[in-house]
C-alpha atoms as a PDB file:
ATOM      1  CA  UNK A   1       0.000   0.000   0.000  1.00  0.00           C
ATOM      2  CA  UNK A   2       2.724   2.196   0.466  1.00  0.00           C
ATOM      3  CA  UNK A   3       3.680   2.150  -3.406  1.00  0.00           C
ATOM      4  CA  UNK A   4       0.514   3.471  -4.149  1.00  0.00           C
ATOM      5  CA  UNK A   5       1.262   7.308  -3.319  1.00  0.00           C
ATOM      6  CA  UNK A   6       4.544   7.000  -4.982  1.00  0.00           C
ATOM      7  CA  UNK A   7       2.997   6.411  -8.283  1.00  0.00           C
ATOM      8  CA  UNK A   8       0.599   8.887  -7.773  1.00  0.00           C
ATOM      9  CA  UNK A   9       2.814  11.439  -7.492  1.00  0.00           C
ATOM     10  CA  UNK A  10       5.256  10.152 -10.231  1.00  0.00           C
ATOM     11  CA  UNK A  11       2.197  10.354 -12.060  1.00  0.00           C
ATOM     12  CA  UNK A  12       1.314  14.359 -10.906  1.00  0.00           C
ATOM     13  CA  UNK A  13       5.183  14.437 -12.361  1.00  0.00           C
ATOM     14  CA  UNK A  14       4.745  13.740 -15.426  1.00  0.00           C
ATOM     15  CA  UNK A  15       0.490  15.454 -16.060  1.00  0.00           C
ATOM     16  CA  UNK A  16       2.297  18.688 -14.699  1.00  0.00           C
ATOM     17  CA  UNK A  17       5.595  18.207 -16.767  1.00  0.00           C
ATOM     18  CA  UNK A  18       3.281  17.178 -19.671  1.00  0.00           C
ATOM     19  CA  UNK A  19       1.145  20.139 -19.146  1.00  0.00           C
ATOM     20  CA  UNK A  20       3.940  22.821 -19.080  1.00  0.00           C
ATOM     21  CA  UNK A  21       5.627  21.370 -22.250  1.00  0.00           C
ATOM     22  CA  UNK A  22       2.147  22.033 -24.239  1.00  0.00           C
ATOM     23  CA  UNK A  23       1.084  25.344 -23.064  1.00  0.00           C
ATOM     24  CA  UNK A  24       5.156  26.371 -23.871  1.00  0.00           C
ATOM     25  CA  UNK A  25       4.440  24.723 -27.784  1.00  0.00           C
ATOM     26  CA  UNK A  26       1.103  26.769 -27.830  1.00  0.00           C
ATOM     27  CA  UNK A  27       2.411  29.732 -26.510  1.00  0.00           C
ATOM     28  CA  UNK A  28       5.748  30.134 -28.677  1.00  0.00           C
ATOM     29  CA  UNK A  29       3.000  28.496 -31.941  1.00  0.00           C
ATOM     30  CA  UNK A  30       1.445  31.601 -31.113  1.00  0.00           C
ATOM     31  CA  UNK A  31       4.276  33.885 -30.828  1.00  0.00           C
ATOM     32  CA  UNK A  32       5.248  32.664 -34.172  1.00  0.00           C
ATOM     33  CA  UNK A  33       2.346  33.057 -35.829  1.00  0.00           C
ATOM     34  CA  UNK A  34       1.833  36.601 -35.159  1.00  0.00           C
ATOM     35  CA  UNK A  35       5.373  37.452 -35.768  1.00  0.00           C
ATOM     36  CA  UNK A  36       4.566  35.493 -39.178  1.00  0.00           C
ATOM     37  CA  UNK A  37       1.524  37.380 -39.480  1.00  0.00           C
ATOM     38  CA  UNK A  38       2.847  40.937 -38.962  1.00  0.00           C
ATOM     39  CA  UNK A  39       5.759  40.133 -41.712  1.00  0.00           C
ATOM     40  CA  UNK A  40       3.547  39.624 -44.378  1.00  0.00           C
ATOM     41  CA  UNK A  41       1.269  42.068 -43.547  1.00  0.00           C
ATOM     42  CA  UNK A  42       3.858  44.545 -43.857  1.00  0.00           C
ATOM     43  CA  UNK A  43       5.575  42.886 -47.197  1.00  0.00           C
ATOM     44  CA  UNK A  44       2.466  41.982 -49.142  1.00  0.00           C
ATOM     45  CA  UNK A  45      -0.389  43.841 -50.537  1.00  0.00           C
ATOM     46  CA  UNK A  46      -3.615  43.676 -48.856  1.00  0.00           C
ATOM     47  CA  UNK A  47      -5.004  41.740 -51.883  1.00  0.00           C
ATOM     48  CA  UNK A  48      -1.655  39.301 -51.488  1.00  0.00           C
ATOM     49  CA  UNK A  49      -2.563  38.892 -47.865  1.00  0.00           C
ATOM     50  CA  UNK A  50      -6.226  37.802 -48.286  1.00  0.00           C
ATOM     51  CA  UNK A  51      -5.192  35.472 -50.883  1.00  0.00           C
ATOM     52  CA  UNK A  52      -2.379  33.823 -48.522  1.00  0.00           C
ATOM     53  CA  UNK A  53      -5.028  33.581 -46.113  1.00  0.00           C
ATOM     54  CA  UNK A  54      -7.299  31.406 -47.854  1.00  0.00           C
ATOM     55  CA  UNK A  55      -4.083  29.385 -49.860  1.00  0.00           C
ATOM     56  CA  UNK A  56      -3.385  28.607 -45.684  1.00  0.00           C
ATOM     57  CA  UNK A  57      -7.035  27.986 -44.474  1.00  0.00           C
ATOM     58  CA  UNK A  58      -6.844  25.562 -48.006  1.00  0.00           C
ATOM     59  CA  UNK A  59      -3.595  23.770 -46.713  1.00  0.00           C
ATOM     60  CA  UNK A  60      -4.637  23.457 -43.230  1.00  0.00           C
ATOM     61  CA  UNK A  61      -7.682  22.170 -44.038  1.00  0.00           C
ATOM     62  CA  UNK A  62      -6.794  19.510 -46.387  1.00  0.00           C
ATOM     63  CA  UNK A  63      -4.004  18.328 -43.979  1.00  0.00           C
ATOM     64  CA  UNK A  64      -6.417  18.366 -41.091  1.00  0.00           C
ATOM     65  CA  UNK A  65      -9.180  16.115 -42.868  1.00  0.00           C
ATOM     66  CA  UNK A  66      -6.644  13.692 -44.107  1.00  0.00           C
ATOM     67  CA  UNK A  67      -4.677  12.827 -40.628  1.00  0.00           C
ATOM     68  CA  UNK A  68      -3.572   9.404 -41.063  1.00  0.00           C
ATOM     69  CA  UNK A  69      -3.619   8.912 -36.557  1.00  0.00           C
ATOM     70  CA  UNK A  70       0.456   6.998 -37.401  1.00  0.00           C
ATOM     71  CA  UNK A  71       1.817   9.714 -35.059  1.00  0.00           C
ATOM     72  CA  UNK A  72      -0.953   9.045 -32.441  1.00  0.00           C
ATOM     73  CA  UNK A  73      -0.179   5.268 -33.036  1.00  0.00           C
ATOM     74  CA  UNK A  74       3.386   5.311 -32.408  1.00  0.00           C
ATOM     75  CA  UNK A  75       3.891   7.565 -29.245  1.00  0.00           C
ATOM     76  CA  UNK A  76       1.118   5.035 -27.531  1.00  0.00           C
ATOM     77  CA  UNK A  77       2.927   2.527 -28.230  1.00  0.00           C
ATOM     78  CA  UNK A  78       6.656   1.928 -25.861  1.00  0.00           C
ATOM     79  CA  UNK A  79       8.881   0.144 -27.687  1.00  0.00           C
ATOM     80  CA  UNK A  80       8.661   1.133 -31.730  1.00  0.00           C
ATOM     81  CA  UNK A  81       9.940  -0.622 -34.388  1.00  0.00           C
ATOM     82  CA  UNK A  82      12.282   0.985 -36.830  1.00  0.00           C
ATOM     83  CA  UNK A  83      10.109  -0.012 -39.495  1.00  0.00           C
ATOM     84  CA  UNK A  84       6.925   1.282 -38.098  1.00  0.00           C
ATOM     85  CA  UNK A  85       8.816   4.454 -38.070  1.00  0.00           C
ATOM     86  CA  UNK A  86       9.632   4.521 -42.075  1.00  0.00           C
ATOM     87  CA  UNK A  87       6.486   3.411 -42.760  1.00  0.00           C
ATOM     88  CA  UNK A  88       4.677   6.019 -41.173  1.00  0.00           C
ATOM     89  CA  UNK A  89       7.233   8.762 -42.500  1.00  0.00           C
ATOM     90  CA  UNK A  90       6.643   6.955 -46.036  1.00  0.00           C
ATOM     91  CA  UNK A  91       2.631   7.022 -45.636  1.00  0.00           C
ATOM     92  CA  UNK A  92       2.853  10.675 -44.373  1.00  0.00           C
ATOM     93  CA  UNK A  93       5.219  11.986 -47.169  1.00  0.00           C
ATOM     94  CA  UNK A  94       2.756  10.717 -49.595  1.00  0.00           C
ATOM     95  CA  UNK A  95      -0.238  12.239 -47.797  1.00  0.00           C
ATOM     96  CA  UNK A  96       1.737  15.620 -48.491  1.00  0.00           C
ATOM     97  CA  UNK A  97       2.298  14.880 -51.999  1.00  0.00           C
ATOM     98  CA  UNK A  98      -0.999  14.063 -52.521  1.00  0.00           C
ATOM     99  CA  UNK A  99      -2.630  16.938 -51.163  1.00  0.00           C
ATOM    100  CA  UNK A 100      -0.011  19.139 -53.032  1.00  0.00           C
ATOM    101  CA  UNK A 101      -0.704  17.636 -56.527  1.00  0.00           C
ATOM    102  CA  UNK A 102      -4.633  17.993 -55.171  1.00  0.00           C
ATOM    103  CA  UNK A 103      -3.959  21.779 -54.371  1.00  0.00           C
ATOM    104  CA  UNK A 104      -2.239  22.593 -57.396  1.00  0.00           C
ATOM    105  CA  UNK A 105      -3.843  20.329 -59.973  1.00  0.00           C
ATOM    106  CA  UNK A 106      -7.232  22.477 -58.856  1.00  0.00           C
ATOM    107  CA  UNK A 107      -5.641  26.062 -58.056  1.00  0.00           C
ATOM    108  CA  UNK A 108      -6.354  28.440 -60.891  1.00  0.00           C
END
């Protein structure tokens, strides 16, 4: 019985250690993206920037509703496989590829 607390607070570790490591990624993803933002709003026309907008609402989009779940897959799983790893890095390159020739094969 005396284990018990041990893991509970290895596990308040590693929720807390987890936590701070995502709200730093979100925080700095957001730092970045205004920075971004603020560059090519002063470097492109206002026309230019409305039409990188939607070209990046288009991108994320298309990546977002063809997620493959390989990256979910593998960190869930403790001991991966080299070839699980090329595999997913194969099926995601062509995921990219795809969605590019999709993009540009329909882009005006």
């Amino acid at each position: 019985m005396k284990k018990q607390p041990n893991v509970i607070q290895n596990f308040s570790k590693k929720i807390s250690s987890g936590a701070f490591w995502i709200t730093i990624s979100s925080f700095s993803a957001r730092i970045l993206n205004t920075i971004s933002a603020i560059i090519l709003a002063r470097i492109l026309l206002p026309e230019d920037f409305g039409l990188m907008a939607i070209s990046l609402s288009i991108i994320s989009f298309s990546l977002g509703t063809t997620q493959t779940g390989f990256d979910s897959a593998l960190i869930q799983k403790k001991h991966t496989a080299v070839e699980l790893l090329n595999t997913a890095w194969t099926i995601e390159l062509l995921r990219n590829i795809i969605v590019f020739l999709i993009i540009f094969i329909l882009a005006p």
